[in-house]
Each structure stands twice: as C-alpha cells, then as structure tokens.
N, C-alpha and C. Protein backbone atom coordinates (compact mmCIF):
# COMPACT_ATOMS: atom_id res chain seq x y z
N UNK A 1 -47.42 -23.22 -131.25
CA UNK A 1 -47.42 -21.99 -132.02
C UNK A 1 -46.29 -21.09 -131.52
N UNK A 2 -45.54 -20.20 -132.47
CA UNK A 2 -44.63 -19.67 -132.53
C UNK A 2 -45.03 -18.32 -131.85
N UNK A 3 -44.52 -17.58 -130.69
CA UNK A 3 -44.64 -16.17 -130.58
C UNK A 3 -43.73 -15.37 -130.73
N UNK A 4 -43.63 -14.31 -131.50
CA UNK A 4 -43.10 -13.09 -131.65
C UNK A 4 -42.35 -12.82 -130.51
N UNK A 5 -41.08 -12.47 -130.14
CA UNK A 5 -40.14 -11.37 -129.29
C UNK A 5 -40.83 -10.04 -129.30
N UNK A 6 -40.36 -9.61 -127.90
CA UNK A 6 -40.85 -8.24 -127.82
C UNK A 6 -40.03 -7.34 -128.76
N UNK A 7 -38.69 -7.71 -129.35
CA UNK A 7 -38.19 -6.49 -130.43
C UNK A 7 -38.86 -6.96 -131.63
N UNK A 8 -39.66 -7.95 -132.72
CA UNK A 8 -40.14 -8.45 -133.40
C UNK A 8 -41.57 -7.04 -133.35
N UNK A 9 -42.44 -7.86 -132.05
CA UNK A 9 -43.34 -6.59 -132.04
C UNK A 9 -43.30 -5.48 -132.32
N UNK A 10 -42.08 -5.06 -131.65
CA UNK A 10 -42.11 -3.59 -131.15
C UNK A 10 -41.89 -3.01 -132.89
N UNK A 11 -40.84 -4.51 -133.97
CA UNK A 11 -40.76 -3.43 -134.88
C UNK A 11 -42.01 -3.41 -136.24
N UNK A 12 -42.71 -4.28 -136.05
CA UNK A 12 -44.05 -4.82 -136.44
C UNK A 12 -44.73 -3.20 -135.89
N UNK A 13 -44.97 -3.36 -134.53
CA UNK A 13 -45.79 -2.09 -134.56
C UNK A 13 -45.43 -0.13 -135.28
N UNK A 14 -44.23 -0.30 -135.37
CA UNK A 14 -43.61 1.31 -135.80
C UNK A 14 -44.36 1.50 -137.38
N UNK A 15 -45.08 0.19 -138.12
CA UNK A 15 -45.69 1.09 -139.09
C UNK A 15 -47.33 0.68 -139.34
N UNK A 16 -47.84 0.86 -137.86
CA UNK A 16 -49.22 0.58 -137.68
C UNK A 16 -49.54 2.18 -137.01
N UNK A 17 -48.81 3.04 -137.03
CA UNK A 17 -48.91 4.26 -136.59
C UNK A 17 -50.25 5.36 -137.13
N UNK A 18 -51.20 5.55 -136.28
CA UNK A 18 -52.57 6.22 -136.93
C UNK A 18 -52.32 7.67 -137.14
N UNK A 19 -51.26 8.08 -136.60
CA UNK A 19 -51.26 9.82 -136.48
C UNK A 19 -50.25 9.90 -138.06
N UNK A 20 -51.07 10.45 -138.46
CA UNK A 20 -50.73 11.49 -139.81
C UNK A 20 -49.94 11.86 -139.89
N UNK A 21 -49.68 12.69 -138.64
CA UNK A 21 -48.25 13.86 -138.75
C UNK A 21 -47.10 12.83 -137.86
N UNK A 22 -47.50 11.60 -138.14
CA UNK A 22 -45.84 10.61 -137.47
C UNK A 22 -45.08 10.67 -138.28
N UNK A 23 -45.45 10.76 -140.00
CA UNK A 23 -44.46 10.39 -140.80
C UNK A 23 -43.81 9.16 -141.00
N UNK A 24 -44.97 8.79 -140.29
CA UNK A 24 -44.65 6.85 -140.70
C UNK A 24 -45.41 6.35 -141.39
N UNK A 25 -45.58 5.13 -142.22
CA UNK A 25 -45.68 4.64 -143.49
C UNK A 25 -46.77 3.67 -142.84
N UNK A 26 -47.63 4.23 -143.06
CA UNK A 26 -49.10 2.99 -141.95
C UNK A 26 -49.40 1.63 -142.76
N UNK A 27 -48.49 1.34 -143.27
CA UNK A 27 -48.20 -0.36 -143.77
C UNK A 27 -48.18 -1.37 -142.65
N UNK A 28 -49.40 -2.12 -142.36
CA UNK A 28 -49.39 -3.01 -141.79
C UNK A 28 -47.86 -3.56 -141.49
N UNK A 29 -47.13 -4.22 -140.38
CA UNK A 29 -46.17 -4.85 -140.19
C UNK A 29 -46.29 -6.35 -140.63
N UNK A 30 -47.54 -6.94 -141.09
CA UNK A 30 -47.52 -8.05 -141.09
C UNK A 30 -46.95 -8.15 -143.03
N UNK A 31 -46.78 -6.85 -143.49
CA UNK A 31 -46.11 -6.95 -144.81
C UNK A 31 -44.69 -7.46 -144.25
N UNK A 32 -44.21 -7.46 -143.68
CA UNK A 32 -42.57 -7.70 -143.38
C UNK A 32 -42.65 -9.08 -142.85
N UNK A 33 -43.85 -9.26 -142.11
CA UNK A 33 -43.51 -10.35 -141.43
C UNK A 33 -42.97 -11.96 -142.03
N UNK A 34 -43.70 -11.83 -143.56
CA UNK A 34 -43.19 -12.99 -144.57
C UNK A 34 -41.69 -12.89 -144.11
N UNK A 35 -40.93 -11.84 -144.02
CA UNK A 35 -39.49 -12.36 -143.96
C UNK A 35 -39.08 -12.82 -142.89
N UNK A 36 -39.61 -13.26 -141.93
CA UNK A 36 -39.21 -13.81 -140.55
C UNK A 36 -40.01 -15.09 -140.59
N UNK A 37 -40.52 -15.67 -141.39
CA UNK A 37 -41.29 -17.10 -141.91
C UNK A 37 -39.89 -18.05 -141.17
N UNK A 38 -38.70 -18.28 -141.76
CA UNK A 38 -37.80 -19.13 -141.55
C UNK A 38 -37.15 -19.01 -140.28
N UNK A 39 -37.18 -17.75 -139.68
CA UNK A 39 -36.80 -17.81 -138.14
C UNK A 39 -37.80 -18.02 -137.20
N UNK A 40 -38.77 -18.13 -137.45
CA UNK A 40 -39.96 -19.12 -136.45
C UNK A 40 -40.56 -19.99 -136.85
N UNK A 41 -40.61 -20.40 -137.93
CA UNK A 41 -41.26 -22.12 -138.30
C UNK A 41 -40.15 -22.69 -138.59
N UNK A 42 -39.99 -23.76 -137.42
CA UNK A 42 -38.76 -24.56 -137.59
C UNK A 42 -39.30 -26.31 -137.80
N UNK A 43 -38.64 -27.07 -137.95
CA UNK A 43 -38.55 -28.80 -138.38
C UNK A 43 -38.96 -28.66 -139.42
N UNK A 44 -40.11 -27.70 -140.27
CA UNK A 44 -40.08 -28.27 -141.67
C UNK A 44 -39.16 -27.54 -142.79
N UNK A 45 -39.00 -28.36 -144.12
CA UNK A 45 -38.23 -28.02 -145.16
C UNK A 45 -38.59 -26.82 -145.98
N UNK A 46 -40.10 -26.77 -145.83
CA UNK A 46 -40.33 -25.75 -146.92
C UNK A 46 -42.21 -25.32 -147.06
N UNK A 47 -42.54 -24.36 -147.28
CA UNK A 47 -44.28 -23.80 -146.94
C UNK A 47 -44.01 -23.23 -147.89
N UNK A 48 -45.92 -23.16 -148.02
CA UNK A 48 -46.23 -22.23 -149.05
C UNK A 48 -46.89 -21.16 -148.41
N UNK A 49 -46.35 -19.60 -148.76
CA UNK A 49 -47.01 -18.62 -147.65
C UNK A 49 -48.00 -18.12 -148.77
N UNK A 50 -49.23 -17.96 -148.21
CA UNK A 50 -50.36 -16.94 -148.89
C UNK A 50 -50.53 -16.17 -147.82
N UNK A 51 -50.95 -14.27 -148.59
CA UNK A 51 -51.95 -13.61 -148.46
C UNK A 51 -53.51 -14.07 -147.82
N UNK A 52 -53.63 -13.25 -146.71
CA UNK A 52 -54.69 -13.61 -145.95
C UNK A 52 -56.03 -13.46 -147.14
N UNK A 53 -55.76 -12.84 -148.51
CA UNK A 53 -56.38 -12.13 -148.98
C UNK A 53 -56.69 -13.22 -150.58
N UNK A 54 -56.13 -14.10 -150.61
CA UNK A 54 -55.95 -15.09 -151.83
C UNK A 54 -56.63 -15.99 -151.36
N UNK A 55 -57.57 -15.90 -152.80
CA UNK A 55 -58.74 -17.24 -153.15
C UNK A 55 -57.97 -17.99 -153.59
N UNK A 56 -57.42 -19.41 -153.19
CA UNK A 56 -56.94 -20.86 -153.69
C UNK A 56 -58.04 -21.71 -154.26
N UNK A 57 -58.48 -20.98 -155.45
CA UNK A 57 -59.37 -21.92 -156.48
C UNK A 57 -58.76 -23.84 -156.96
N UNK A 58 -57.96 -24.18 -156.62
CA UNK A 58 -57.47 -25.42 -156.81
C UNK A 58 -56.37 -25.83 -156.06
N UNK A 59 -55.76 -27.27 -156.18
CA UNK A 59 -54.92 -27.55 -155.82
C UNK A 59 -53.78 -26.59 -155.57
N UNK A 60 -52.98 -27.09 -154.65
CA UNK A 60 -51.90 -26.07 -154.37
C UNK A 60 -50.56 -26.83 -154.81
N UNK A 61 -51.04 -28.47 -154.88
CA UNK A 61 -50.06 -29.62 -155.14
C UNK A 61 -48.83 -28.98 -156.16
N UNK A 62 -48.98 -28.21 -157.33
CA UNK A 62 -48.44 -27.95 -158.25
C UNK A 62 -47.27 -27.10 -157.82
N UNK A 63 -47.91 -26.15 -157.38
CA UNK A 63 -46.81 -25.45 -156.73
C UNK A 63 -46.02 -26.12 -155.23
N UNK A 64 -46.65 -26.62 -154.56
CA UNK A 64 -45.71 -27.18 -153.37
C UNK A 64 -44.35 -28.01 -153.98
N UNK A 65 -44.75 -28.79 -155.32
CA UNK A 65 -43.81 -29.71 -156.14
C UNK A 65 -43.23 -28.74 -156.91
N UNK A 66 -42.83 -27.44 -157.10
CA UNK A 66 -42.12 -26.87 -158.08
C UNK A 66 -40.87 -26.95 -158.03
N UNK A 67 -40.17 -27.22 -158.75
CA UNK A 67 -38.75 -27.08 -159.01
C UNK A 67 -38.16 -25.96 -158.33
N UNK A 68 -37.43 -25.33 -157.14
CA UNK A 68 -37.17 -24.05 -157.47
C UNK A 68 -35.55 -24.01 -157.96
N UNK A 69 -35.24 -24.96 -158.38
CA UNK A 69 -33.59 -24.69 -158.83
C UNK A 69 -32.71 -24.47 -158.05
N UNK A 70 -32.62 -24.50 -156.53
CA UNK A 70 -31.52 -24.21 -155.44
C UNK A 70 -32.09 -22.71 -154.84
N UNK A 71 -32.68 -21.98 -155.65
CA UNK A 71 -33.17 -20.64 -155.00
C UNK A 71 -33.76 -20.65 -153.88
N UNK A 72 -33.87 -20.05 -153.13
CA UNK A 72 -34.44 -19.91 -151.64
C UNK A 72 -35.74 -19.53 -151.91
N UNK A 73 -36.51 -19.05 -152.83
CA UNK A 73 -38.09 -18.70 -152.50
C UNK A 73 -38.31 -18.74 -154.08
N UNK A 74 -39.52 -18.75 -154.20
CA UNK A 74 -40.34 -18.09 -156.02
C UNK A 74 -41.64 -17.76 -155.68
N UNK A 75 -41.80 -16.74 -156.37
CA UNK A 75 -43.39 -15.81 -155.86
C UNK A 75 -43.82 -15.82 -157.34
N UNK A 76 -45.18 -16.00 -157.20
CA UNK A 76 -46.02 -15.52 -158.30
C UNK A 76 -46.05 -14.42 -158.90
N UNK A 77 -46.07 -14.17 -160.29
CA UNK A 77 -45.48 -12.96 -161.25
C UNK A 77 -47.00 -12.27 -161.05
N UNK A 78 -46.30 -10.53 -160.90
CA UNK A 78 -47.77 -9.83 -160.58
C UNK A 78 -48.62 -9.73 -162.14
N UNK A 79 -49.78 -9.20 -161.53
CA UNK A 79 -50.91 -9.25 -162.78
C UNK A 79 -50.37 -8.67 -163.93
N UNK A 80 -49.24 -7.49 -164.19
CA UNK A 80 -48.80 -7.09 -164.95
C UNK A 80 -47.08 -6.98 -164.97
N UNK A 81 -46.32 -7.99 -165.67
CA UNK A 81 -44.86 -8.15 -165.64
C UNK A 81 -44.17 -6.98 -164.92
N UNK A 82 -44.70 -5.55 -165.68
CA UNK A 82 -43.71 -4.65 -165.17
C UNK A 82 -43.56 -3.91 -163.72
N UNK A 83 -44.99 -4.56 -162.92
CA UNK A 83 -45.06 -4.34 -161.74
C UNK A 83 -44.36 -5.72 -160.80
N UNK A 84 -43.29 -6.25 -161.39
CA UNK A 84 -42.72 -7.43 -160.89
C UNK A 84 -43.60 -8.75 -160.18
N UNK A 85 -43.22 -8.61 -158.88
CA UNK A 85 -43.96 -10.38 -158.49
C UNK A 85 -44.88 -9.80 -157.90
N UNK A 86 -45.70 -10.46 -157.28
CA UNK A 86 -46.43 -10.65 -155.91
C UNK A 86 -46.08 -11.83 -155.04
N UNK A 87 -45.63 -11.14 -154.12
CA UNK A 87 -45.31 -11.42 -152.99
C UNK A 87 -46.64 -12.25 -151.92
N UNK A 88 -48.23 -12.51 -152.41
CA UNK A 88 -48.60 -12.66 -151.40
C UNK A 88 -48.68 -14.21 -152.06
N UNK A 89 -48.18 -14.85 -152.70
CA UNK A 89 -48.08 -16.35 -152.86
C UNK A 89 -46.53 -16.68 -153.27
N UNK A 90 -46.31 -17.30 -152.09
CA UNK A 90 -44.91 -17.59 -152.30
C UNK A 90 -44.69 -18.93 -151.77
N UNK A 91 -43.43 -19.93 -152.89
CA UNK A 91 -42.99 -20.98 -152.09
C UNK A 91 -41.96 -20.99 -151.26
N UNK A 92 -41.60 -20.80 -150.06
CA UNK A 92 -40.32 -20.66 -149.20
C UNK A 92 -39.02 -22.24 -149.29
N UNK A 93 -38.35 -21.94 -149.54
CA UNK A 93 -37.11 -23.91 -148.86
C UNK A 93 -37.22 -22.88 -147.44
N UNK A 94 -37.68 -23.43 -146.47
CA UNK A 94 -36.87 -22.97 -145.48
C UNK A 94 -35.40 -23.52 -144.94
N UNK A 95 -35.22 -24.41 -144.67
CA UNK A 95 -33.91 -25.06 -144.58
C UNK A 95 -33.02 -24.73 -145.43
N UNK A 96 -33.07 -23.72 -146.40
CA UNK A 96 -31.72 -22.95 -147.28
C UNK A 96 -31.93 -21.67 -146.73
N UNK A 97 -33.24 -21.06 -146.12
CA UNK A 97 -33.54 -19.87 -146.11
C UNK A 97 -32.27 -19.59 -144.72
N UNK A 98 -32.31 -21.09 -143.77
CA UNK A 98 -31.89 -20.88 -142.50
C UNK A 98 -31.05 -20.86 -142.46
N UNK A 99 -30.13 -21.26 -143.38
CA UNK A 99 -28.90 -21.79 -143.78
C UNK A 99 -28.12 -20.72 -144.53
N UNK A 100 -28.64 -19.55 -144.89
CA UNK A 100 -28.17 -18.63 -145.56
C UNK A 100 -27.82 -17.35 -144.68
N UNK A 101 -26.77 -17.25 -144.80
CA UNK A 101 -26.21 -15.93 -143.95
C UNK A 101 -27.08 -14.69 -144.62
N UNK A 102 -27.55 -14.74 -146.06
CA UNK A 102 -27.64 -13.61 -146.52
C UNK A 102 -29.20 -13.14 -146.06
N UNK A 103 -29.79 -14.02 -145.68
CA UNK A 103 -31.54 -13.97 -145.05
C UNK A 103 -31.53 -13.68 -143.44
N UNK A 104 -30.34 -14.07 -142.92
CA UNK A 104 -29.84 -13.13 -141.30
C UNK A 104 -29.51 -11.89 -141.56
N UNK A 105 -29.06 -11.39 -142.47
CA UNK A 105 -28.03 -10.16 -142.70
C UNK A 105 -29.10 -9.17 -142.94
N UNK A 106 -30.32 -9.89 -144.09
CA UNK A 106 -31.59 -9.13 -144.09
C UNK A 106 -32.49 -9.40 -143.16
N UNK A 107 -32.34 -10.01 -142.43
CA UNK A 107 -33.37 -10.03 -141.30
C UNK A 107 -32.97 -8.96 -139.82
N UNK A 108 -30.93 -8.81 -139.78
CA UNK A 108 -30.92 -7.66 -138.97
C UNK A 108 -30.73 -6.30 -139.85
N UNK A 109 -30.85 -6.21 -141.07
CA UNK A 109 -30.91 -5.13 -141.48
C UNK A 109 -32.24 -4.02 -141.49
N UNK A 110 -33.40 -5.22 -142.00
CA UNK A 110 -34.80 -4.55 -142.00
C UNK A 110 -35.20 -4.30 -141.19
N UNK A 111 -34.54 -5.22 -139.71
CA UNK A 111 -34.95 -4.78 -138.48
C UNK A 111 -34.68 -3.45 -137.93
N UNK A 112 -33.36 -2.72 -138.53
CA UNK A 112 -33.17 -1.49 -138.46
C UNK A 112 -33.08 -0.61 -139.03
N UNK A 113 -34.14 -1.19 -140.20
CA UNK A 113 -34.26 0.14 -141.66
C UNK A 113 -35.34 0.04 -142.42
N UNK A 114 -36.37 -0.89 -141.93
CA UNK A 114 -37.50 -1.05 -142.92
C UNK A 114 -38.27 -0.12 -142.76
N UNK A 115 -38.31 1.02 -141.72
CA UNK A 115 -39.09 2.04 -141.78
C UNK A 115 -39.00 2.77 -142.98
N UNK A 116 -37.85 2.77 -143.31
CA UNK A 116 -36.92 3.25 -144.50
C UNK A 116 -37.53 2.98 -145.86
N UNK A 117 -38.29 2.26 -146.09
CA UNK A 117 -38.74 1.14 -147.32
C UNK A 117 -40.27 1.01 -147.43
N UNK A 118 -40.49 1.29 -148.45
CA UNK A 118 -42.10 0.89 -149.14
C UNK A 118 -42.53 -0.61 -149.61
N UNK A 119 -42.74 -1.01 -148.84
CA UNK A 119 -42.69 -3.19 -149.27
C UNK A 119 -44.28 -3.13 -149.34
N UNK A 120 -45.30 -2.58 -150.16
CA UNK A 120 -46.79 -2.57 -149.52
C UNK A 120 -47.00 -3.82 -150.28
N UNK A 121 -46.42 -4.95 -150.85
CA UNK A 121 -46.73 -6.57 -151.22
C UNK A 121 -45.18 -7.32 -151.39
C-alpha cells in the first residue's frame, strides 16, 4: 500500500479546517485526492475510481472495457447535463495519465492553489 508524503498530507489537511472564522473551504481533501491516483498506483495501466459513496448495482465490466479514445480519463455525466460530470465514477489510463506533462503541471499547481478552488465532486 501506497503512503502519502508529508507535503501530500499537509495539503490534504488545509481544507479539513473546523474553525469557521479560518476561511477555509472545509472540503474534505480526499476530493483532490482522485488527482494524485496516477502518482501512487503504479504497474497498472488503468482503474476504475469510485466514490466511497456509490452503490455498484452491476457489473463494472462495461465500463473497465470502454473505449476512451486516447483521452486520459471519462467520468460519468451528472444527474443533470448542465451540472456537468460526476467525478465520483471515473475510468483513469494511468500510463497516459503518467506520461503526460500536463497531469504533473496540475498536480504542482493544485498543490499550490487548490485552496483557491471549489472541486466539492
């Protein structure tokens, strides 16, 4: 099993903050944590991440086999189009994810600005 770095933690914990008057955004850190999926699960090609919170009424086969066209991830469309995807079922490639400068670039960016950002799915 994979453990977290102490700067990983440290930035996981900045929005688990209980005091009111912090002015921090008490969004679990484990919302962010989907994006660090490909920098700690390494040898395999590709997972399917769920929400601690999703009933898997059937096979998952369908989706593990999806096409994604070269794209690096596809998430399930939210309950209503105009509220975009949901994020808590997603198929990852990891091996493009790792392979992509542009998923490092966001991985040291959020590290120093996701306080900045409302990601609550």
């Amino acid at each position: 099993m994979m453990q977290l770095n102490d700067s990983d933690m440290e930035f996981m914990q900045q929005f688990t903050s209980n005091d009111p008057n912090s002015g921090v955004r008490t969004w679990s850190g484990i919302v962010f944590a989907r994006l660090w999926i490909p920098f700690y699960v390494k040898g395999i090609d590709k997972c399917i991440y769920l929400d601690s919170d999703t009933l898997v009424r059937k096979s998952l086969s369908e989706l593990w086999h999806f096409d994604l066209k070269g794209k690096t991830l596809g998430m399930a469309m939210g309950s209503v189009f105009e509220y975009g995807f949901n994020s808590g079922v997603m198929l990852m490639d990891l091996s493009k994810m790792n392979n992509d400068s542009n998923w490092k670039k966001l991985h040291r960016f959020m590290s120093k600005n996701a306080i900045k950002f409302m990601l609550p799915d």
